[in-house]
C-alpha atoms as a PDB file:
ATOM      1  CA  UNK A   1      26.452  -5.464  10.645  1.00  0.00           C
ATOM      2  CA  UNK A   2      28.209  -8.507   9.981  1.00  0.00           C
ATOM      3  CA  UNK A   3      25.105 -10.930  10.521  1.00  0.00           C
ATOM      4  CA  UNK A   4      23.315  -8.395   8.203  1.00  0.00           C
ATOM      5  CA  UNK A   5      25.824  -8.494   5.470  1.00  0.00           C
ATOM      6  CA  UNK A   6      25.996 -12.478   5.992  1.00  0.00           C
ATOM      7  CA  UNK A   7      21.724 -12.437   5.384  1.00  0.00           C
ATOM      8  CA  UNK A   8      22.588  -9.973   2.232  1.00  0.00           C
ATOM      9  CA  UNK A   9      25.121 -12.402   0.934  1.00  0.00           C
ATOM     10  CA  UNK A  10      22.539 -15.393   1.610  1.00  0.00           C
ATOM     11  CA  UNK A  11      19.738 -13.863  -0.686  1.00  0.00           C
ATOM     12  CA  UNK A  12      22.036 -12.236  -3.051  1.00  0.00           C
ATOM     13  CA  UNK A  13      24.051 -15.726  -3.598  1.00  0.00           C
ATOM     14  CA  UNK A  14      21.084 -17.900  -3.651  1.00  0.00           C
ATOM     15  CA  UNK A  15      17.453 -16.540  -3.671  1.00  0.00           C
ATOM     16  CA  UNK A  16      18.283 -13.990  -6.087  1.00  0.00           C
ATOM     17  CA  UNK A  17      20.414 -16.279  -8.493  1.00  0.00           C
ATOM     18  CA  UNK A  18      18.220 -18.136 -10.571  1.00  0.00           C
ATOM     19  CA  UNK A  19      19.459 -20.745 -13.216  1.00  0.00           C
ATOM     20  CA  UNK A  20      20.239 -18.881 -15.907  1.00  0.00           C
ATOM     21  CA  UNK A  21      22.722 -16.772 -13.954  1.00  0.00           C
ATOM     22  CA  UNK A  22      24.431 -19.767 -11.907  1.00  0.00           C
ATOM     23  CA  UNK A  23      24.960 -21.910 -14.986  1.00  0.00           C
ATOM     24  CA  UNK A  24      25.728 -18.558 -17.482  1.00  0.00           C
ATOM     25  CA  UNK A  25      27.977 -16.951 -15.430  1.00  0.00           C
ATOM     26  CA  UNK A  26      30.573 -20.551 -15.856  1.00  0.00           C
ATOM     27  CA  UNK A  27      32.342 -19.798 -19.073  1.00  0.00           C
ATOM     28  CA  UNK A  28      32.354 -23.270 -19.484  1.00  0.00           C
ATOM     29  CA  UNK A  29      29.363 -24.308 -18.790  1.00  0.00           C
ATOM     30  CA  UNK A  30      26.727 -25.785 -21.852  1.00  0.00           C
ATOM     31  CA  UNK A  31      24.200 -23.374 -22.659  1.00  0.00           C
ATOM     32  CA  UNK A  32      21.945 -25.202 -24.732  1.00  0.00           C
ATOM     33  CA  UNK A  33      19.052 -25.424 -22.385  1.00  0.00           C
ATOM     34  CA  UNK A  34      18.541 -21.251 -22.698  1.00  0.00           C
ATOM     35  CA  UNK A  35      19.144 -21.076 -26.169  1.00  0.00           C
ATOM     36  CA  UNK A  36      18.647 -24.387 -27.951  1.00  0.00           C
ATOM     37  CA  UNK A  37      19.834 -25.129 -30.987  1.00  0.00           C
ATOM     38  CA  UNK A  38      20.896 -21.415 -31.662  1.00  0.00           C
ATOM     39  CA  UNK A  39      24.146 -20.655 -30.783  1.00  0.00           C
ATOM     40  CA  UNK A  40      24.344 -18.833 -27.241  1.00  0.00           C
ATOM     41  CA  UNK A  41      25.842 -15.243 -27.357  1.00  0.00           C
ATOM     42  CA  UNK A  42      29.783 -14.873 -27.906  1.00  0.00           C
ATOM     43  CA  UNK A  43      30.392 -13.706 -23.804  1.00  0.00           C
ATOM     44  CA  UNK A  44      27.160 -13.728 -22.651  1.00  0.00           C
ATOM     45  CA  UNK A  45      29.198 -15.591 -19.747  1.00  0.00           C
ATOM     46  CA  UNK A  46      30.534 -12.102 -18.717  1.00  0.00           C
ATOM     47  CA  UNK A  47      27.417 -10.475 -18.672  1.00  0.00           C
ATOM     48  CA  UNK A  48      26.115 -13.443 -16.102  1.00  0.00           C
ATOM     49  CA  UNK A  49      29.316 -13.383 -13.940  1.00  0.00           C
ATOM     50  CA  UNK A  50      29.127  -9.342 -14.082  1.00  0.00           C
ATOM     51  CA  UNK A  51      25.158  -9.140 -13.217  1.00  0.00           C
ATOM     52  CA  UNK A  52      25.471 -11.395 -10.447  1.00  0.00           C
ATOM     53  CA  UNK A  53      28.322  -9.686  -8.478  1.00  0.00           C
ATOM     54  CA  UNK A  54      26.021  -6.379  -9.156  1.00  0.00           C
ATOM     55  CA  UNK A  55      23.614  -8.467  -7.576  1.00  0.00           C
ATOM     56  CA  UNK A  56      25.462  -8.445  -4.428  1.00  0.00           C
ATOM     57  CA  UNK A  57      26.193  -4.644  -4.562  1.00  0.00           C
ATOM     58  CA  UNK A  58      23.477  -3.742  -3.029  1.00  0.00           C
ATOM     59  CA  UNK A  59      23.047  -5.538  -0.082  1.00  0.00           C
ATOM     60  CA  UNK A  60      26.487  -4.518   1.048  1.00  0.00           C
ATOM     61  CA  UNK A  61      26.089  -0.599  -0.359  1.00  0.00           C
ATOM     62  CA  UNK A  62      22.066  -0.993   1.530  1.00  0.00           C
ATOM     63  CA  UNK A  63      23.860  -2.019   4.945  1.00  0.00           C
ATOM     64  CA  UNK A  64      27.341  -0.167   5.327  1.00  0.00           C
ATOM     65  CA  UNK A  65      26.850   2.868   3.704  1.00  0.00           C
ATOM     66  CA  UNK A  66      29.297   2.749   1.110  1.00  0.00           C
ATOM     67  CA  UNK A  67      29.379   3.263  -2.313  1.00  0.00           C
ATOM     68  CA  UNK A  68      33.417   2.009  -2.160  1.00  0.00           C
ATOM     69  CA  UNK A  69      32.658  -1.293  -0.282  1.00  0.00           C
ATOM     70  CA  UNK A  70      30.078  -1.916  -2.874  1.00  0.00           C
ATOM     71  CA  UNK A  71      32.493  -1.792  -5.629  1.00  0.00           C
ATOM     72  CA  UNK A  72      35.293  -3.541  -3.805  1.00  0.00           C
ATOM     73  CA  UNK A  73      32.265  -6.267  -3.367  1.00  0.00           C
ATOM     74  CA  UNK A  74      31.837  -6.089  -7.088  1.00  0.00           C
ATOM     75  CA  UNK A  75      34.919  -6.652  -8.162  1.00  0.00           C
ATOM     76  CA  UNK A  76      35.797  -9.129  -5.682  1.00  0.00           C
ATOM     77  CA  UNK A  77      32.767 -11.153  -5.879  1.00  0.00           C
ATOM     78  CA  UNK A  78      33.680 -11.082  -9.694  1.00  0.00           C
ATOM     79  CA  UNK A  79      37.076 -12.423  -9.016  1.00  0.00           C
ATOM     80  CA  UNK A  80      36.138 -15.278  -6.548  1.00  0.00           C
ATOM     81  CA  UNK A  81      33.215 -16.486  -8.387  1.00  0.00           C
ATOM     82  CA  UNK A  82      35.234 -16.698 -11.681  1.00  0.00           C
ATOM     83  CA  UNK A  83      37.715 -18.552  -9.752  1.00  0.00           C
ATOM     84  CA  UNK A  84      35.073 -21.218  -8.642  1.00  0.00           C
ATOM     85  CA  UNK A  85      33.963 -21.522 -12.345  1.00  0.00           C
ATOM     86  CA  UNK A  86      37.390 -22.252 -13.394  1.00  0.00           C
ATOM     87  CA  UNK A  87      37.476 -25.254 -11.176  1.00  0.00           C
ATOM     88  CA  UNK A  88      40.491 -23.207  -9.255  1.00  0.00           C
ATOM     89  CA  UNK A  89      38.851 -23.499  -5.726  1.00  0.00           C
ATOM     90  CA  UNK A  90      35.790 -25.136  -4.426  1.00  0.00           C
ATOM     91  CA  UNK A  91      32.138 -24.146  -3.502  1.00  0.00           C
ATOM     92  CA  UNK A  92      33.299 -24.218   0.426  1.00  0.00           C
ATOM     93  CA  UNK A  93      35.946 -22.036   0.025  1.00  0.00           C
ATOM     94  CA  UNK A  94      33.637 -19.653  -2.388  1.00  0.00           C
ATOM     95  CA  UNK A  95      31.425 -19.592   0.182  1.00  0.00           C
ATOM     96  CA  UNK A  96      34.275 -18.768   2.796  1.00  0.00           C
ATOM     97  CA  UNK A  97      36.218 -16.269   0.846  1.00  0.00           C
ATOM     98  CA  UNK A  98      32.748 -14.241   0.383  1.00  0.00           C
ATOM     99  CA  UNK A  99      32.483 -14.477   4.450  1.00  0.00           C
ATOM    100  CA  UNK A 100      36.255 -13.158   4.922  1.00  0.00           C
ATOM    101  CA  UNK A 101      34.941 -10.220   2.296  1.00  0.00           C
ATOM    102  CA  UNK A 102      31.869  -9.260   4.309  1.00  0.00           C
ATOM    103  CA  UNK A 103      34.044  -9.581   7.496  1.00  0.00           C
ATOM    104  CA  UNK A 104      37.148  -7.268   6.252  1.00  0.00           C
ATOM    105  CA  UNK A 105      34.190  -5.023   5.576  1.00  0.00           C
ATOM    106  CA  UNK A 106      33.327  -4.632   8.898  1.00  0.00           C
ATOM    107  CA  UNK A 107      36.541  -4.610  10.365  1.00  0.00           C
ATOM    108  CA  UNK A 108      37.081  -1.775   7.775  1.00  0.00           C
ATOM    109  CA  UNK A 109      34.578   0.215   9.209  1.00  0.00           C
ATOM    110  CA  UNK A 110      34.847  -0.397  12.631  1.00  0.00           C
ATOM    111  CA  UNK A 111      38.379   0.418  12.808  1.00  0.00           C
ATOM    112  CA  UNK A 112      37.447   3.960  11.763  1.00  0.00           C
ATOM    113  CA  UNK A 113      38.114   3.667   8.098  1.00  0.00           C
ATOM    114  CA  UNK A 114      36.122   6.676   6.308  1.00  0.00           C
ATOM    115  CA  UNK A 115      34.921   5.224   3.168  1.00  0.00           C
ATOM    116  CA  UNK A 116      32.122   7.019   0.923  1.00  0.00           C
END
């Protein structure tokens, strides 16, 4: 389960995140590229950063089961992704705080934990 959440992570976080999301979801980041010389939407920034943790929803709702886990991956996804964008940790740890998610899932579940 935890190689298949790791696969679900690896589409979710890169095959499935084109440019617009990776560079929309960084409140900071210049949008000019998408929108030109109009001025890009007030918060569009949390609708990025909100669509691509849905993104990752499914793969961990698809392979454990749970409807819970997929909103703990939601939110937390949410969380650690805004903290990358904020400059307060870097794409390694991103990357390895999304592993230590996927593996408390597991360890969730295989300690018996009934979750729907």
């Amino acid at each position: 389960m935890f190689f298949a959440l790791i696969v679900g992570h690896a589409i979710a976080d890169f095959a499935l995140q084109g440019e617009f999301l990776s560079i929309a979801k960084n409140r900071h980041a210049s949008l000019d590229r998408f929108f030109g010389k109009s001025p890009a939407p007030k918060g569009v920034w949390v609708h990025a950063l909100t669509a691509h943790a849905l993104i990752h929803v499914a793969p961990v709702w698809l392979i454990t089961g749970s409807v819970a886990l997929g909103v703990v991956e939601l939110v937390l996804h949410w969380l650690i992704d805004f903290a990358k964008c904020e400059g307060w940790t870097s794409f390694t740890v991103d990357q390895l705080l999304h592993l230590v998610c996927k593996a408390l899932y597991v360890g969730l579940l295989l300690g018996g934990m009934s979750l729907p």
